[in-house]
Protein backbone atom coordinates (compact mmCIF):
# COMPACT_ATOMS: atom_id res chain seq x y z
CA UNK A 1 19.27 89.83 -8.37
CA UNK A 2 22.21 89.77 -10.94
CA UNK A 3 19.38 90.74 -13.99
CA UNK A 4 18.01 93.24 -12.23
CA UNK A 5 21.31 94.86 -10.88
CA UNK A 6 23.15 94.01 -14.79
CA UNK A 7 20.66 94.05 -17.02
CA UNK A 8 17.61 96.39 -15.71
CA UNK A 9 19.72 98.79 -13.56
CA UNK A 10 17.31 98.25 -10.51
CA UNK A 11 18.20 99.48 -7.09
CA UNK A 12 19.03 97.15 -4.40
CA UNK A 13 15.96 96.89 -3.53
CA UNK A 14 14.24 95.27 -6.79
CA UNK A 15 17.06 92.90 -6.24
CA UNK A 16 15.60 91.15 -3.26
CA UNK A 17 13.20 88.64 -3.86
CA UNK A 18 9.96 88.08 -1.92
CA UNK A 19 7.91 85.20 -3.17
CA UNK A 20 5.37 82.50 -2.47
CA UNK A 21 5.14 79.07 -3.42
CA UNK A 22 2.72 76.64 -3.87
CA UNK A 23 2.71 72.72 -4.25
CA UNK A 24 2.00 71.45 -7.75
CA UNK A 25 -1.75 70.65 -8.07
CA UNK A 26 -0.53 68.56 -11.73
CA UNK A 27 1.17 66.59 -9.15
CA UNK A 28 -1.75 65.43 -7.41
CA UNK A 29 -3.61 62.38 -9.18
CA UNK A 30 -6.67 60.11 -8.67
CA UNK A 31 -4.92 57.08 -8.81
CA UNK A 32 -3.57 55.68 -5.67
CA UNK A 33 -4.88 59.25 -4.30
CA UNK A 34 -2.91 58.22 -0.51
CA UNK A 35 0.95 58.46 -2.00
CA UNK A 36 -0.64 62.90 -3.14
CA UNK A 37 0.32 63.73 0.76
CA UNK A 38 3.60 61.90 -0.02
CA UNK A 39 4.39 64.69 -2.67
CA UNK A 40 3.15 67.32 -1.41
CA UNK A 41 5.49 67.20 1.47
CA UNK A 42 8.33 66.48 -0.52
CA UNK A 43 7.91 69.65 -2.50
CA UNK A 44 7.11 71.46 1.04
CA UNK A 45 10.36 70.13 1.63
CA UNK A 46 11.62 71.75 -0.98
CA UNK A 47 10.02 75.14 -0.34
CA UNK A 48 11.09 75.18 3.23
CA UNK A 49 14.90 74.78 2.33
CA UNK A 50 14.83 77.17 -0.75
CA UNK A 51 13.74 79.75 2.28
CA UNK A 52 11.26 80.84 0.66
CA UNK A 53 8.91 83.53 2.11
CA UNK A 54 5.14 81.86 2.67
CA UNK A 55 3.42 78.48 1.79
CA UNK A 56 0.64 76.55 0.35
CA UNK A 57 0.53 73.08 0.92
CA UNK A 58 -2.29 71.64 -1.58
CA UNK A 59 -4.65 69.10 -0.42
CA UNK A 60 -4.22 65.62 -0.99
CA UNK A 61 -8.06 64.99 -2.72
CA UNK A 62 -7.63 68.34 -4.63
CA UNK A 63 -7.26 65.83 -8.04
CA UNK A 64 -10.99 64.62 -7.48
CA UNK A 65 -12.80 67.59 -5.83
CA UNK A 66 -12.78 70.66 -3.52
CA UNK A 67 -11.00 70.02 -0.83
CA UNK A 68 -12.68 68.73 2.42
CA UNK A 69 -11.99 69.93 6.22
CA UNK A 70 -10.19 66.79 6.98
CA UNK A 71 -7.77 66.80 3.86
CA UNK A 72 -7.37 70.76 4.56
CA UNK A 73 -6.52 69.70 7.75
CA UNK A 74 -3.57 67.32 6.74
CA UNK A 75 -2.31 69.60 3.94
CA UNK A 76 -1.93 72.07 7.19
CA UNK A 77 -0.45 69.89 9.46
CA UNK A 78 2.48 68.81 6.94
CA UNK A 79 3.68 72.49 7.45
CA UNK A 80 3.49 71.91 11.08
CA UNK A 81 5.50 68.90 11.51
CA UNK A 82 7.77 70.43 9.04
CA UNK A 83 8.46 73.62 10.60
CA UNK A 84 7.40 72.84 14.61
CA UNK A 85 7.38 69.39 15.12
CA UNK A 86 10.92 68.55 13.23
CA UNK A 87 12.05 72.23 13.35
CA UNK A 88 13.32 72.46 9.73
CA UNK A 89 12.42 75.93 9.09
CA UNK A 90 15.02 76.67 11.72
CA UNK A 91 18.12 77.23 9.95
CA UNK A 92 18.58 78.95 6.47
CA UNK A 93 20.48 77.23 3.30
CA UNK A 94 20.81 73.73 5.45
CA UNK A 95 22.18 72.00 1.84
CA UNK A 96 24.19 75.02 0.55
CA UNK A 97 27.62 74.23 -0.44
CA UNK A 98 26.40 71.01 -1.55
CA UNK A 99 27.90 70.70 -4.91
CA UNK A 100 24.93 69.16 -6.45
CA UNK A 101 23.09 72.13 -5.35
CA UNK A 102 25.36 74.41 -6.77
CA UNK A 103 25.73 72.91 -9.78
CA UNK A 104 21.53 72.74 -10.23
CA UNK A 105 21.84 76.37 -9.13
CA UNK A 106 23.68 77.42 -11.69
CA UNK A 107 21.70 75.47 -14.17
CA UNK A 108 18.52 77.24 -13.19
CA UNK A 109 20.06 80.69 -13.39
CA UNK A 110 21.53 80.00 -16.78
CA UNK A 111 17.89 78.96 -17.99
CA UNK A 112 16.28 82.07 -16.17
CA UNK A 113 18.79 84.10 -17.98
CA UNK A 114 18.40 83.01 -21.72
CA UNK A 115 14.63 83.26 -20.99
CA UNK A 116 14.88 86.69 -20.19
CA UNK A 117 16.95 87.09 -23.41
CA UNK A 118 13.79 85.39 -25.29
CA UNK A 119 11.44 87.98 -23.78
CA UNK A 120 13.59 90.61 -24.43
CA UNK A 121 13.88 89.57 -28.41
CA UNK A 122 9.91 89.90 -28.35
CA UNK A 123 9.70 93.18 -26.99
CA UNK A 124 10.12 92.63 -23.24
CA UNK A 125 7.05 91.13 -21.11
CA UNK A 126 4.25 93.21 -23.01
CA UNK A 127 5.71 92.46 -26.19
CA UNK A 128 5.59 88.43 -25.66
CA UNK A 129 2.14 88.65 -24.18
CA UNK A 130 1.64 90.29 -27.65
CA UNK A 131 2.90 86.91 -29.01
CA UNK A 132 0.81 85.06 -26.70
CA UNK A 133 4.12 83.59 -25.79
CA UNK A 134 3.84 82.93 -21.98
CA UNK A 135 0.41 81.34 -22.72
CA UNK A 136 2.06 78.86 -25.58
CA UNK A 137 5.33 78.22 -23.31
CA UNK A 138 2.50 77.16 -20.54
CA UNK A 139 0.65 74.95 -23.16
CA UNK A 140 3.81 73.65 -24.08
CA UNK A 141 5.05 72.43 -20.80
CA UNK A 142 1.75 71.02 -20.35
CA UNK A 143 1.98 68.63 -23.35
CA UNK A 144 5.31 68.03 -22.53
CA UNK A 145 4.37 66.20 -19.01
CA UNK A 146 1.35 64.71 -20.44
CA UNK A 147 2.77 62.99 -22.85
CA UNK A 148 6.04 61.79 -20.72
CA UNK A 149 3.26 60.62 -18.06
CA UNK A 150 1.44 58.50 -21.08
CA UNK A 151 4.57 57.34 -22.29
CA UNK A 152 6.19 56.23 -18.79
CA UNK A 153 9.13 58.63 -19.57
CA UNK A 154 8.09 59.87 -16.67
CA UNK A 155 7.55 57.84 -14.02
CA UNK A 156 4.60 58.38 -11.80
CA UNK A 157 4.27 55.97 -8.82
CA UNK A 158 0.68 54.29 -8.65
CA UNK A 159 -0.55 56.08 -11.74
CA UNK A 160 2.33 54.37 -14.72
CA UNK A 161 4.74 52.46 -12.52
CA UNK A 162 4.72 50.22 -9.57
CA UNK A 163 1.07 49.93 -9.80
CA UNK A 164 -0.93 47.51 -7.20
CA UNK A 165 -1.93 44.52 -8.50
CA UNK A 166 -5.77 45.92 -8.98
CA UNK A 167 -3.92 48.45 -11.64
CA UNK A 168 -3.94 51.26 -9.34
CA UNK A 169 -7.92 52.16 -10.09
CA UNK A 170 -9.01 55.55 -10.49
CA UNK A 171 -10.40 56.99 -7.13
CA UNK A 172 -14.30 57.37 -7.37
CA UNK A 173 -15.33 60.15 -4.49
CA UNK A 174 -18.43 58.89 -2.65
CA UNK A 175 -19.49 62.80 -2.70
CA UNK A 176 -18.13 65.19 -4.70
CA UNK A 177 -17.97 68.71 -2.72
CA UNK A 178 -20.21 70.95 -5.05
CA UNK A 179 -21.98 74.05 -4.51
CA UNK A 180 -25.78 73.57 -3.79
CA UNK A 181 -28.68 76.52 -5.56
CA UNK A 182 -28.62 77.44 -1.84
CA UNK A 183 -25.02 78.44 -2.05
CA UNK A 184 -24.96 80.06 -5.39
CA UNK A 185 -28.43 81.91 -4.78
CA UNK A 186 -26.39 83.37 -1.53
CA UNK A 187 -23.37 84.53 -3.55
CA UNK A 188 -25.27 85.91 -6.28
CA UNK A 189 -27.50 88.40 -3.14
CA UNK A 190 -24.35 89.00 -1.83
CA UNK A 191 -22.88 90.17 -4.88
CA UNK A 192 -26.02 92.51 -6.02
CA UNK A 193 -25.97 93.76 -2.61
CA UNK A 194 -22.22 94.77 -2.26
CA UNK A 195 -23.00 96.40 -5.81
CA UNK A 196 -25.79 98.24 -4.37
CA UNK A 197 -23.89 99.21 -1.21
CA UNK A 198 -21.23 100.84 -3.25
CA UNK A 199 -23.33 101.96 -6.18
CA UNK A 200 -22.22 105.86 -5.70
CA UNK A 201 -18.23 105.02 -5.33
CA UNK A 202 -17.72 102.04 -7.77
CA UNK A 203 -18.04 104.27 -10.93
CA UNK A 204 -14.93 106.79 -10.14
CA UNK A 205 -12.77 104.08 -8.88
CA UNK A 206 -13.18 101.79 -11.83
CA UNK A 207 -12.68 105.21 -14.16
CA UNK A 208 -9.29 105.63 -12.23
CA UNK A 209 -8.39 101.88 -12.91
CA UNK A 210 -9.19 102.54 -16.81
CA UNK A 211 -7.41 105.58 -17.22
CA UNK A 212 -4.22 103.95 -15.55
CA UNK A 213 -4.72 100.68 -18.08
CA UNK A 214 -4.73 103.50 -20.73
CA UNK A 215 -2.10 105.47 -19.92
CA UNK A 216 0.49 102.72 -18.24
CA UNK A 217 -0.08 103.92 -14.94
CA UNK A 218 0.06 101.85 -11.70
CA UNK A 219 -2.75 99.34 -12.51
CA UNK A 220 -2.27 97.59 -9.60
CA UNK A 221 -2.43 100.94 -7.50
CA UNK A 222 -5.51 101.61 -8.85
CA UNK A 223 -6.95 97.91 -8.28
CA UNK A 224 -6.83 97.92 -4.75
CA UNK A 225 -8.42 101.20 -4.76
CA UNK A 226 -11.03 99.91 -7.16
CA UNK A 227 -11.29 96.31 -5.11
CA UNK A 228 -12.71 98.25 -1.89
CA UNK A 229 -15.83 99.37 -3.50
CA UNK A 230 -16.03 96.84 -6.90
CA UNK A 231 -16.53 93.26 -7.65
CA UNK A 232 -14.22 91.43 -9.46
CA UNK A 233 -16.73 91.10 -12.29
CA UNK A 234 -16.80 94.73 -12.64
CA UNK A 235 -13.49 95.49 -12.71
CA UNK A 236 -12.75 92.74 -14.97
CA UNK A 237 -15.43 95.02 -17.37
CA UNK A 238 -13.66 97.96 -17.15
CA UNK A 239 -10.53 96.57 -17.96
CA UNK A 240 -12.13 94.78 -20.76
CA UNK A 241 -13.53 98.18 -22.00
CA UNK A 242 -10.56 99.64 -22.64
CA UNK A 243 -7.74 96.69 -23.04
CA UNK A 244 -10.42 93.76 -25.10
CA UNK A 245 -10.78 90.24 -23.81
CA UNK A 246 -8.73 87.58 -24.38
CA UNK A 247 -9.61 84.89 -26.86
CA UNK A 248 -7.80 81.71 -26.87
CA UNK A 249 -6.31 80.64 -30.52
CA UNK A 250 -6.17 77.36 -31.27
């Protein structure tokens, strides 16, 4: 709110923040796969008292395949007995004024702060992306925890600490949830035939999406208007028609 009020002259409302959050998936591991619900409710936890405005509890077995109905089922219910069983959700802040809180929320605006400075020094957003600089920071971080987790700088219970006496053994799924040449053969008709369906209105709409990539229009404007009668492929195409497609450099 203070960046966009001081530095970016927004109105008040660009200073109010909706936003979503999701548990980390890097969190989740194979080893001792049981203690993944453990974290994710933790960082639900989290969520819940940084108020913040929807949800996504990740599965626990989302580290060794697509999630099944009854780990879907857990990851759902942790929200539950969060928010109706112990009635967390009820009150807003519960830990402000806590001076630890304070003091990490001042850290975390001072960070946010300089890194706006280090996007603006590279030509704002669109200039960085230029720079491939979000992609490298996200690289970066990356390395960073994989190389704390190898190293035990960062301990990771059941995976480089406090492991069982078997070692803490990788978990080995006794089925893997996969899609069958069933499943894909029924996407792929489904696809062709939503293409077919909207063969007269696709072309115009994925024009207007072009011409607003080309111009700096509203792009996401003209994406909704383009998702109603275009596939995702296709208006991935257009866009790469006009903007090029990203190549990762190594």
């Amino acid at each position: 709110a203070k960046a966009m009020k001081l530095l970016y002259g927004g109105d008040e409302r660009s200073q109010k923040l909706k936003y979503h959050i999701q548990t980390s998936g890097r969190a989740l591991h194979a080893q001792e796969i049981g203690f993944n619900d453990i974290r994710t409710t933790l960082q639900a936890l989290y969520a819940v008292y940084d108020n913040c405005n929807s949800l996504h509890t990740n599965a626990y077995d989302e580290a060794i395949t697509t999630p099944t109905e009854e780990s879907v089922r857990r990851a759902v219910a942790i929200q539950l007995i969060i928010n109706r069983e112990l009635g967390l959700a009820k009150n807003e802040n519960p830990l402000q004024g806590s001076f630890i809180v304070e003091e990490l929320t001042d850290l975390v605006e001072e960070a946010v702060l300089a890194e706006f400075d280090r996007l603006t020094s590279r030509g704002g957003v669109l200039g960085a992306m230029e720079r491939q600089y979000q992609r490298m920071k996200i690289q970066d971080e990356s390395m960073k925890y994989e190389r704390q987790k190898e190293s035990g700088e960062l301990p990771i219970v059941g995976v480089n600490t406090f492991l069982s006496s078997e070692g803490s053994p990788f978990v080995i799924p006794d089925e893997v949830v996969r899609s069958t040449d069933a499943d894909k053969d029924r996407e792929v008709a489904n696809i062709e035939a939503a293409k077919a369906r909207h063969a007269e209105a696709a072309p115009e709409a994925l024009s207007d999406l072009q011409r607003a990539a080309v111009s700096g229009g509203n792009v996401f404007d003209a994406l909704m208007g383009a998702g109603r009668c275009a596939t995702i492929g296709q208006m991935s195409d257009a866009l790469y028609q006009v903007g090029g497609r990203y190549r990762r450099n190594m």
